[in-house]
C-alpha atoms as a PDB file:
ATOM      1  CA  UNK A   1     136.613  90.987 179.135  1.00  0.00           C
ATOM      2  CA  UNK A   2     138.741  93.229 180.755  1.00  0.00           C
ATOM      3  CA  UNK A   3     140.110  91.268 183.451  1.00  0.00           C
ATOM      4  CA  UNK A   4     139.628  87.694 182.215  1.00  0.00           C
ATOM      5  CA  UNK A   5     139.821  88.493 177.747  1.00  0.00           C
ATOM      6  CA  UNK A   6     143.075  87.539 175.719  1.00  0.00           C
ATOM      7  CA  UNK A   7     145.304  89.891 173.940  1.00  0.00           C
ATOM      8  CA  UNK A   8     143.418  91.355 170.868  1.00  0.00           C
ATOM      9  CA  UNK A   9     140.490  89.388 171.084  1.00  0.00           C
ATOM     10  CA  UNK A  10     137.447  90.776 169.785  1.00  0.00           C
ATOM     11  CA  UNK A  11     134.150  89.986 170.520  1.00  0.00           C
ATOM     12  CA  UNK A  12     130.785  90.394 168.609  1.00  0.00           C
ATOM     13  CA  UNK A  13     127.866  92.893 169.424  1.00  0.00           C
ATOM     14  CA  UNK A  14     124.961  93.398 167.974  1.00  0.00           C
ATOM     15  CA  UNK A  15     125.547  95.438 165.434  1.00  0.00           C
ATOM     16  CA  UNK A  16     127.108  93.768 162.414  1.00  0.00           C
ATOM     17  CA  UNK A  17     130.858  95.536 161.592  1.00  0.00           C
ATOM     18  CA  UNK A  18     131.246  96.666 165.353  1.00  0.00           C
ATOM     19  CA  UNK A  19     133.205  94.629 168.073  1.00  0.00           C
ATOM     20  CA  UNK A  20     134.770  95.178 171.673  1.00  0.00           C
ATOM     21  CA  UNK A  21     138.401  94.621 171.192  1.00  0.00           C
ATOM     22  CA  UNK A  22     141.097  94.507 174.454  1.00  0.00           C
ATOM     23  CA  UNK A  23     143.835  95.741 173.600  1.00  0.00           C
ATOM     24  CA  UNK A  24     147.120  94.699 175.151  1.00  0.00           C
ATOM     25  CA  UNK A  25     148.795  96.735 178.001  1.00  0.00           C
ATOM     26  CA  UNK A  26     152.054  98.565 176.382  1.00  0.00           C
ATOM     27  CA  UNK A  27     155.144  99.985 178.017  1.00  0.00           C
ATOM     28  CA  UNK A  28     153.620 103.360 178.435  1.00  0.00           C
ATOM     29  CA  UNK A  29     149.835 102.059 178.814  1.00  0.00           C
ATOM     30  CA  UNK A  30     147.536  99.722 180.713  1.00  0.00           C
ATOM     31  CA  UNK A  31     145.399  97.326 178.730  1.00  0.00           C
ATOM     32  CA  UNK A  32     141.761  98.177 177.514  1.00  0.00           C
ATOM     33  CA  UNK A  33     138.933  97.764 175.871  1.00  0.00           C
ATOM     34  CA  UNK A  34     138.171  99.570 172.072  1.00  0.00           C
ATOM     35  CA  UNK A  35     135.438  99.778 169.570  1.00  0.00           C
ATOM     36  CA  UNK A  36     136.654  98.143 166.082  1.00  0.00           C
ATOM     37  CA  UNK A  37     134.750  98.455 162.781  1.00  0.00           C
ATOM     38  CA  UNK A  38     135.492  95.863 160.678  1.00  0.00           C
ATOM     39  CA  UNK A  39     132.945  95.413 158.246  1.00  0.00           C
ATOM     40  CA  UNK A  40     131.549  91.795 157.734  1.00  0.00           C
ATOM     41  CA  UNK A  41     132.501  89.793 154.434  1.00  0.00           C
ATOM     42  CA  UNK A  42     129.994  87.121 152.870  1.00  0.00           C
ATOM     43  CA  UNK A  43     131.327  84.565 154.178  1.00  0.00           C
ATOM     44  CA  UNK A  44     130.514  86.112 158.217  1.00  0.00           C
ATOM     45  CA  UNK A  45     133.564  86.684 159.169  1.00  0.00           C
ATOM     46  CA  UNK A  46     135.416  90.681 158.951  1.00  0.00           C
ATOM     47  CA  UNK A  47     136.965  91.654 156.093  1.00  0.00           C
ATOM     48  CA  UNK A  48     140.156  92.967 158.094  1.00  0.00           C
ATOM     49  CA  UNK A  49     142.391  91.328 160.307  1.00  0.00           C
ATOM     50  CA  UNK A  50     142.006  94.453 162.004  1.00  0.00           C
ATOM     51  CA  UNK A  51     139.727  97.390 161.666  1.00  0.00           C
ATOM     52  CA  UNK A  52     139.385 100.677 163.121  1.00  0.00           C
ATOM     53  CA  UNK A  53     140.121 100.796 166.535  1.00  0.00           C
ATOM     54  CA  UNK A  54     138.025 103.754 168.471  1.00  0.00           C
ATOM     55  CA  UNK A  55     139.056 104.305 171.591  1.00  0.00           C
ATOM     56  CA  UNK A  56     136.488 106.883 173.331  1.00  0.00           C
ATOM     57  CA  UNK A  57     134.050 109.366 171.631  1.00  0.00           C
ATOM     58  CA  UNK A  58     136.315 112.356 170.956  1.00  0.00           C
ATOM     59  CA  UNK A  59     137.853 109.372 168.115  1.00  0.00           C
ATOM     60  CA  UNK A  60     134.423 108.373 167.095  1.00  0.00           C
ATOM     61  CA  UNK A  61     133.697 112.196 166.033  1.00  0.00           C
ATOM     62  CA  UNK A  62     137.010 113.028 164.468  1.00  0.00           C
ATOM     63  CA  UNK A  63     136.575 109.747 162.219  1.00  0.00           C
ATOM     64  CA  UNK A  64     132.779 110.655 161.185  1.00  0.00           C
ATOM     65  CA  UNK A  65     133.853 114.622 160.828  1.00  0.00           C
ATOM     66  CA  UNK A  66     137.045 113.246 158.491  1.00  0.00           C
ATOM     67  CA  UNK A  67     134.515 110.419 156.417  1.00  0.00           C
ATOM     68  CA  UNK A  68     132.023 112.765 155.621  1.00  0.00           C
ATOM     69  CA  UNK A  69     134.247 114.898 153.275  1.00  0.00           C
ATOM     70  CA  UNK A  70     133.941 114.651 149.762  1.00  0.00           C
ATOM     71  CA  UNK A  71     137.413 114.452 149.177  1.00  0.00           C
ATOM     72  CA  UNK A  72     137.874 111.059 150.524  1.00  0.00           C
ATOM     73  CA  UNK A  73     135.470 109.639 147.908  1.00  0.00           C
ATOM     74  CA  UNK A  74     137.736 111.165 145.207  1.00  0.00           C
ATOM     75  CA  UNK A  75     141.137 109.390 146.721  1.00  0.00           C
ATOM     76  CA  UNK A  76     139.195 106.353 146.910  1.00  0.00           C
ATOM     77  CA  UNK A  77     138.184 106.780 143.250  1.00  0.00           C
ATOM     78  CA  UNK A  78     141.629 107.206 142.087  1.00  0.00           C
ATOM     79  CA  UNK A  79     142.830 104.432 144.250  1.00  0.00           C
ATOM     80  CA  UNK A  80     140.638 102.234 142.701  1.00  0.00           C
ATOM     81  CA  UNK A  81     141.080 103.352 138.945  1.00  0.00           C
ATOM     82  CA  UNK A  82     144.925 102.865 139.584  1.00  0.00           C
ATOM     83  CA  UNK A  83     144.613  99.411 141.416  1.00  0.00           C
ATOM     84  CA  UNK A  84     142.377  98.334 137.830  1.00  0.00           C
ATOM     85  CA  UNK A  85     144.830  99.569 135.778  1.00  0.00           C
ATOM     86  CA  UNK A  86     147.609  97.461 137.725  1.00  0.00           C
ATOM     87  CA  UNK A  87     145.325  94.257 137.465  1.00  0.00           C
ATOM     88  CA  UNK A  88     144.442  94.932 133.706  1.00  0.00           C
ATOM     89  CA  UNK A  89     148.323  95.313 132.707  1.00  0.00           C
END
């Protein structure tokens, strides 16, 4: 996928949510290849156009260490009683 894959495409494993992803050489970088999660809607297909890109395991760890705090429930709770209020209004 590497060698042969398209810019940004993404291909399934087997674990729903989780795809490899190649990601386009830059100026600075080479191209290569990421973990995204990008959960699955009902329809099959992710929810994102583009998820969370993980690069090597150092990422994966920081992302867990920062999701497991409490605190990020409580932004998304206010984030979400502000959006209702918007669509109520």
């Amino acid at each position: 996928m590497l060698k042969f894959g398209r810019k940004w495409e993404r291909l399934r494993v087997d674990e729903s949510g989780v795809f490899i992803r190649k990601i386009p050489s830059s100026r600075d970088n080479p191209a290569y290849l990421a973990v995204e999660i990008n959960p699955i809607g009902e329809n099959g297909i992710p929810i994102n156009k583009m998820g969370i890109i993980i690069r090597n395991q150092s990422e994966l760890d920081s992302i867990r260490n920062i999701l497991s705090k409490s605190r990020v429930d409580e932004v998304i709770q206010e984030i979400e009683s502000v959006n209702q209020h918007l669509s109520n209004t």
